[in-house]
Protein backbone atom coordinates (compact mmCIF):
# COMPACT_ATOMS: atom_id res chain seq x y z
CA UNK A 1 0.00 0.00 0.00
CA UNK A 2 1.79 3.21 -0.88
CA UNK A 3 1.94 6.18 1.44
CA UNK A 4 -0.26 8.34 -0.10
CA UNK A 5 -3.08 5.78 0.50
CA UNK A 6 -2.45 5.58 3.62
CA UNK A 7 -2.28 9.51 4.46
CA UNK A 8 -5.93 9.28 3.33
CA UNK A 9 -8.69 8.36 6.34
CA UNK A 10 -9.85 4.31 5.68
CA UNK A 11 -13.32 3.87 4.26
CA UNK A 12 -15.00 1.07 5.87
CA UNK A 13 -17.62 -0.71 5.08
CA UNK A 14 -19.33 -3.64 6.74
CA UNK A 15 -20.37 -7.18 6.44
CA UNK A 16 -22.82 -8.59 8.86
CA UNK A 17 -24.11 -12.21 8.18
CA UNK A 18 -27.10 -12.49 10.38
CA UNK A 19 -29.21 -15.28 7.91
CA UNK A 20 -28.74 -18.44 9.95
CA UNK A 21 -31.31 -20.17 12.11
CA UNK A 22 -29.64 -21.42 15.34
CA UNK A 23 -29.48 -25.24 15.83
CA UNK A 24 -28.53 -25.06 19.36
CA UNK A 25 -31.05 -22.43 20.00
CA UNK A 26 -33.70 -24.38 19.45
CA UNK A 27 -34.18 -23.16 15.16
CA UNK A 28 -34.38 -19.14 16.64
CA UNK A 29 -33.48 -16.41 14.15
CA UNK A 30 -30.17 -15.63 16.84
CA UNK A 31 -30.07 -11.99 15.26
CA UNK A 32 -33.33 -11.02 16.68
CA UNK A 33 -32.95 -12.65 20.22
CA UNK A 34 -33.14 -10.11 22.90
CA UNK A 35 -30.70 -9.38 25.47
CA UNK A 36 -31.05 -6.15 27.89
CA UNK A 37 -34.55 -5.76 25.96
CA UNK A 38 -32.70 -5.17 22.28
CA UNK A 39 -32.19 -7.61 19.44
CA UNK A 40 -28.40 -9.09 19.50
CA UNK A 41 -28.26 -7.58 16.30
CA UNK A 42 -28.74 -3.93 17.16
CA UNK A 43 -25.65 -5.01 20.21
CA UNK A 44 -23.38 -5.74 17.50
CA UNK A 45 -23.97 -2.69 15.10
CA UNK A 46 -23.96 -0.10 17.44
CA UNK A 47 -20.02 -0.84 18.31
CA UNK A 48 -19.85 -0.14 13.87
CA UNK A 49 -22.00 2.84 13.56
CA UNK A 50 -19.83 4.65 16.12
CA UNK A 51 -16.76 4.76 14.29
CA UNK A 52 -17.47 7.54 11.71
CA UNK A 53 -15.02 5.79 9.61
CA UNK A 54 -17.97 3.57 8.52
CA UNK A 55 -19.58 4.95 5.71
CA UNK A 56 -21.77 1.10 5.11
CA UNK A 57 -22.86 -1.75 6.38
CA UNK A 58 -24.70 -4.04 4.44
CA UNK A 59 -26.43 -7.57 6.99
CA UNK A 60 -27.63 -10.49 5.00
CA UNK A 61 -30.80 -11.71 6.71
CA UNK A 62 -33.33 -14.31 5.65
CA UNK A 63 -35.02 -14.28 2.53
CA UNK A 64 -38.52 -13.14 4.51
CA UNK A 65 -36.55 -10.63 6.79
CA UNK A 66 -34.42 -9.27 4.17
CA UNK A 67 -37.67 -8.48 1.85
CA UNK A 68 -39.72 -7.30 5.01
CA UNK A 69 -36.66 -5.95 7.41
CA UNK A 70 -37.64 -5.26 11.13
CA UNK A 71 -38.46 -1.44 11.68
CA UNK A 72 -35.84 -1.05 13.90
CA UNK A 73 -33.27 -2.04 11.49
CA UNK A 74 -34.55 0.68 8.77
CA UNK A 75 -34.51 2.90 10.81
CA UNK A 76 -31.52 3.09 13.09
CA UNK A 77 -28.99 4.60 10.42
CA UNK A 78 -28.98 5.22 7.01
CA UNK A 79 -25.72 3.47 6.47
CA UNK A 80 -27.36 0.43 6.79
CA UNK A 81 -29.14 -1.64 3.21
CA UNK A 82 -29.87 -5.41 4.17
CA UNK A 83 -29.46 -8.44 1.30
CA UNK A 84 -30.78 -11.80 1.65
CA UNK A 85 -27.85 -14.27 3.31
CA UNK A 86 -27.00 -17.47 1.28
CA UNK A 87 -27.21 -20.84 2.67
CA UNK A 88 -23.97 -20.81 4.29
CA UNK A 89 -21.86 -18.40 6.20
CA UNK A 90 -19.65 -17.75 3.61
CA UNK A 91 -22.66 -17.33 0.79
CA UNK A 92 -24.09 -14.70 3.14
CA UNK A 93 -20.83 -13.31 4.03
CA UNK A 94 -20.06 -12.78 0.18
CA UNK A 95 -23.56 -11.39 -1.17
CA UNK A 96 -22.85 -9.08 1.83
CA UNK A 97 -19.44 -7.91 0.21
CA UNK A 98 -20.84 -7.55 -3.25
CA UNK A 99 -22.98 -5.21 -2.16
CA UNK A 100 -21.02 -2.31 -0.21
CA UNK A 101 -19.90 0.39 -2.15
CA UNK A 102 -17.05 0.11 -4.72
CA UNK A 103 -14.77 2.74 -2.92
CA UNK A 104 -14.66 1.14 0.77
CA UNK A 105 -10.82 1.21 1.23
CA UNK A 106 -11.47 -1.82 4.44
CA UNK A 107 -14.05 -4.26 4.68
CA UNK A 108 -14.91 -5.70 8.07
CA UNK A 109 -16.82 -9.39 8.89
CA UNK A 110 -18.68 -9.29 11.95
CA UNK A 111 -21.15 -11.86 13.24
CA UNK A 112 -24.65 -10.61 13.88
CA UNK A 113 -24.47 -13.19 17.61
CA UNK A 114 -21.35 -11.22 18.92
CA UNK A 115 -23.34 -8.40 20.46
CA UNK A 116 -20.83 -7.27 22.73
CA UNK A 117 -17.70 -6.34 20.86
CA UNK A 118 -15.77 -3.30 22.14
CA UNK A 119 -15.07 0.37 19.77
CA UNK A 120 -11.48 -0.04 20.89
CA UNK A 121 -11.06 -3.59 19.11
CA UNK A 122 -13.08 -2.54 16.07
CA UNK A 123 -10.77 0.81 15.71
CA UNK A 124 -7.51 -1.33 16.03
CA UNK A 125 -8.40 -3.71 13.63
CA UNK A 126 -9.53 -0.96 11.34
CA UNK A 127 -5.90 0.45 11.77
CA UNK A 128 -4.23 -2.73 11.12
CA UNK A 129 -6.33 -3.11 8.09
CA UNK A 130 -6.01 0.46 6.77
CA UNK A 131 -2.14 -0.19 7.42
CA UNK A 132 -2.46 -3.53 4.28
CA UNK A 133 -2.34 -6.66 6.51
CA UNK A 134 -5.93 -8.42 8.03
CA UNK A 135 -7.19 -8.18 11.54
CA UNK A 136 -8.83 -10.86 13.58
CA UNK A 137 -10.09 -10.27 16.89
CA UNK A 138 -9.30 -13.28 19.37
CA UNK A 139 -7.83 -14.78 22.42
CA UNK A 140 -4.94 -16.55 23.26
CA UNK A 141 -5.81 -20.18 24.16
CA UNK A 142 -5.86 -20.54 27.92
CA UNK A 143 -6.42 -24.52 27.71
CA UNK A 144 -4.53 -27.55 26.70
CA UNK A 145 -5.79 -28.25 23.06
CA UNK A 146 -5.84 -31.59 21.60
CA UNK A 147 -5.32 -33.31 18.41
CA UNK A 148 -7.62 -36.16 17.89
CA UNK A 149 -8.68 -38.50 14.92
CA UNK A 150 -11.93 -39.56 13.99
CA UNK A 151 -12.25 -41.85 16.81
CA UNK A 152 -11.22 -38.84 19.80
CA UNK A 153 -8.39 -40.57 20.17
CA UNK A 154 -5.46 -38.00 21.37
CA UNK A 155 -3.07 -37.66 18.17
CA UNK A 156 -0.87 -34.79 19.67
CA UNK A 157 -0.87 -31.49 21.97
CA UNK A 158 0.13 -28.74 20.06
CA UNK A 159 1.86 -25.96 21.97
CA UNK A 160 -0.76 -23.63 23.06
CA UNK A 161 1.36 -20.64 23.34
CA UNK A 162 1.27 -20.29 19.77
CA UNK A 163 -3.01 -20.72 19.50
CA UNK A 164 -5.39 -18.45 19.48
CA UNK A 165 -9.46 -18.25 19.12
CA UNK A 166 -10.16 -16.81 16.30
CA UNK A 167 -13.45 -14.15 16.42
CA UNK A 168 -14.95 -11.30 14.30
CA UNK A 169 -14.65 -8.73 13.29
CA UNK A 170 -12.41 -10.03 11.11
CA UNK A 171 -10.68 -7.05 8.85
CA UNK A 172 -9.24 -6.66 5.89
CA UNK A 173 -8.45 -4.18 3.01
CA UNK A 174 -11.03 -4.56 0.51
CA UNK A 175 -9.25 -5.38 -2.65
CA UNK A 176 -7.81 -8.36 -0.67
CA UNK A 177 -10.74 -10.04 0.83
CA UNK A 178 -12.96 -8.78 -2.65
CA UNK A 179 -10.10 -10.99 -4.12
CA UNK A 180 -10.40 -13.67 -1.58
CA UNK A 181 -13.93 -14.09 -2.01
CA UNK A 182 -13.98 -14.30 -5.39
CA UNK A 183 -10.75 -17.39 -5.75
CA UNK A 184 -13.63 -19.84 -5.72
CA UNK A 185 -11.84 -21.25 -2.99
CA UNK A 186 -15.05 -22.98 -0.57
CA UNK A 187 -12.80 -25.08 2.36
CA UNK A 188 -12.24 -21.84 4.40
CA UNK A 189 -13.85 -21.96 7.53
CA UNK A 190 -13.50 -18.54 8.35
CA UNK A 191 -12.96 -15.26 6.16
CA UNK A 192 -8.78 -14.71 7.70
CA UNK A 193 -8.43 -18.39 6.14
CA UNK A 194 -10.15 -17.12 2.84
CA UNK A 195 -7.69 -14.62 3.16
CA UNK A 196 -4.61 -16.83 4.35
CA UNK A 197 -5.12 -19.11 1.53
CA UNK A 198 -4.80 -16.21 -0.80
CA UNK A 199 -1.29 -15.07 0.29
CA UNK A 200 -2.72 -12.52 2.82
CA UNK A 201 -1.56 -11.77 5.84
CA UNK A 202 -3.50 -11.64 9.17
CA UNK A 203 -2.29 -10.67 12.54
CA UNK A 204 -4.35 -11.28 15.82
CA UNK A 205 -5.96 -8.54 17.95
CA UNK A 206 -6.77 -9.47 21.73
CA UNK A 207 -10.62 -8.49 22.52
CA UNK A 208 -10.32 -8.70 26.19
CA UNK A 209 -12.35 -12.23 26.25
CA UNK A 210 -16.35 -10.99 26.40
CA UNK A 211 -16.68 -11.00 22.71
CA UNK A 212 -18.71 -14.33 22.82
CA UNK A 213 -21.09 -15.58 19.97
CA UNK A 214 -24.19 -16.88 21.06
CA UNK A 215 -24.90 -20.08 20.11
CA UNK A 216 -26.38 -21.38 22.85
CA UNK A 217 -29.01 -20.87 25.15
CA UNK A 218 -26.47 -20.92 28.14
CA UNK A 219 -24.16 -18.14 25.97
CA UNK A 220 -27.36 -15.64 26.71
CA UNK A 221 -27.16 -15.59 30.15
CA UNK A 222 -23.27 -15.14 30.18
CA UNK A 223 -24.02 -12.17 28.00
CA UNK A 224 -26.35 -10.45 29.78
CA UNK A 225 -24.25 -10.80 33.21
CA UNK A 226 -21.53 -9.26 30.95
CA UNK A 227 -23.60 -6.59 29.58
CA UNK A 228 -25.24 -5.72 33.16
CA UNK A 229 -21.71 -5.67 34.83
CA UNK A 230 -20.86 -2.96 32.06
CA UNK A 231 -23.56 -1.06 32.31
CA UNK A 232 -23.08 -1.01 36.12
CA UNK A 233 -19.21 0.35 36.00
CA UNK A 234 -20.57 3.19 33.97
């Protein structure tokens, strides 16, 4: 990325993929659960529409909410347009991409079920970004992880000091991950693998450990003790 580029404040725009129905949540649109009395989804944008660096975000919903989107969502901030997801992750992820704007200088991933990811570790992995590598926010494993084969059988313990969780939002300048998305490349589990089987480069960002997903019901009521202890300190 030459200097003049970077001189120049990032454009971001955002990917939300918010079209899956939660297995472990008994089928429930996850997006639209509640927690403190708001949507998880409206948790997880707010963090976004803060940073006036964001000049899009674009969620993929369900074909029925995308055509009839929840009030709320319209009406929040005009920065936000809403697509119908794909059947995957990825699918959603990538209609999501398509359809910011052409001049976003950084796109970010973020999963609609992390509603409580801090400004401070969107901003640094904006800067990372903006600076020409990818951002992932994470944590450093804390357990001893095991190797096992199809069986469960224990194959190896890999040295956890070099491990971490990987989370969203995962950043990226946009001509990279525009590129990643479009190698036709579909074993990626994540979009920093996309990007890592691409050539790109992708350094971790700590998040401080609250930025949980919800996936199950148990994850709600760990993130509402989080989100009442923070509104508590101030």
């Amino acid at each position: 990325m030459n200097e003049l580029h970077r001189e120049a404040p990032a454009r971001v725009g955002v990917a939300v993929p918010a079209a899956g129905f939660g297995r472990r949540m008994g089928g429930a649109r996850k997006p639209l659960l509640e927690l403190g009395g708001e949507p998880l989804l409206l948790h997880a944008l707010r963090p976004f529409l803060a940073d006036s660096r964001v000049v899009a975000i674009c969620v993929a919903m369900t074909g029925d909410d995308a055509k009839d989107p929840p009030v709320w969502l319209t009406r929040v901030d005009e920065r936000i347009d809403v697509v119908e997801g794909g059947a995957t992750r990825g699918a959603s992820v990538a209609r999501a991409v398509a359809a910011l704007p052409d001049d976003v200088s950084v796109i970010a991933v973020h999963d609609a079920a992390r509603p409580l990811v801090a400004h401070d570790v969107i901003a640094r992995c904006i800067d990372i970004a903006h600076a020409g590598f990818g951002a992932v926010a994470g944590t450093p494993a804390v357990d001893t992880i095991k190797r096992v084969d199809a069986r469960s059988f224990v194959t190896g313990t890999p040295d956890r000091s070099m491990l971490w969780h990987a989370h969203t939002p995962q950043v990226f300048p946009a001509p990279i991950l525009r590129a990643a998305y479009d190698s036709g490349i579909d074993t990626a589990t994540d979009d920093a693998a996309l990007v890592e089987a691409t050539g790109g480069r992708v350094r971790m960002v700590e998040d401080g450990g609250t930025n949980l997903k919800v996936t199950r019901p148990v994850d709600l009521v760990i993130a509402e003790a989080i989100l009442s202890a923070r509104e508590a300190s101030g």
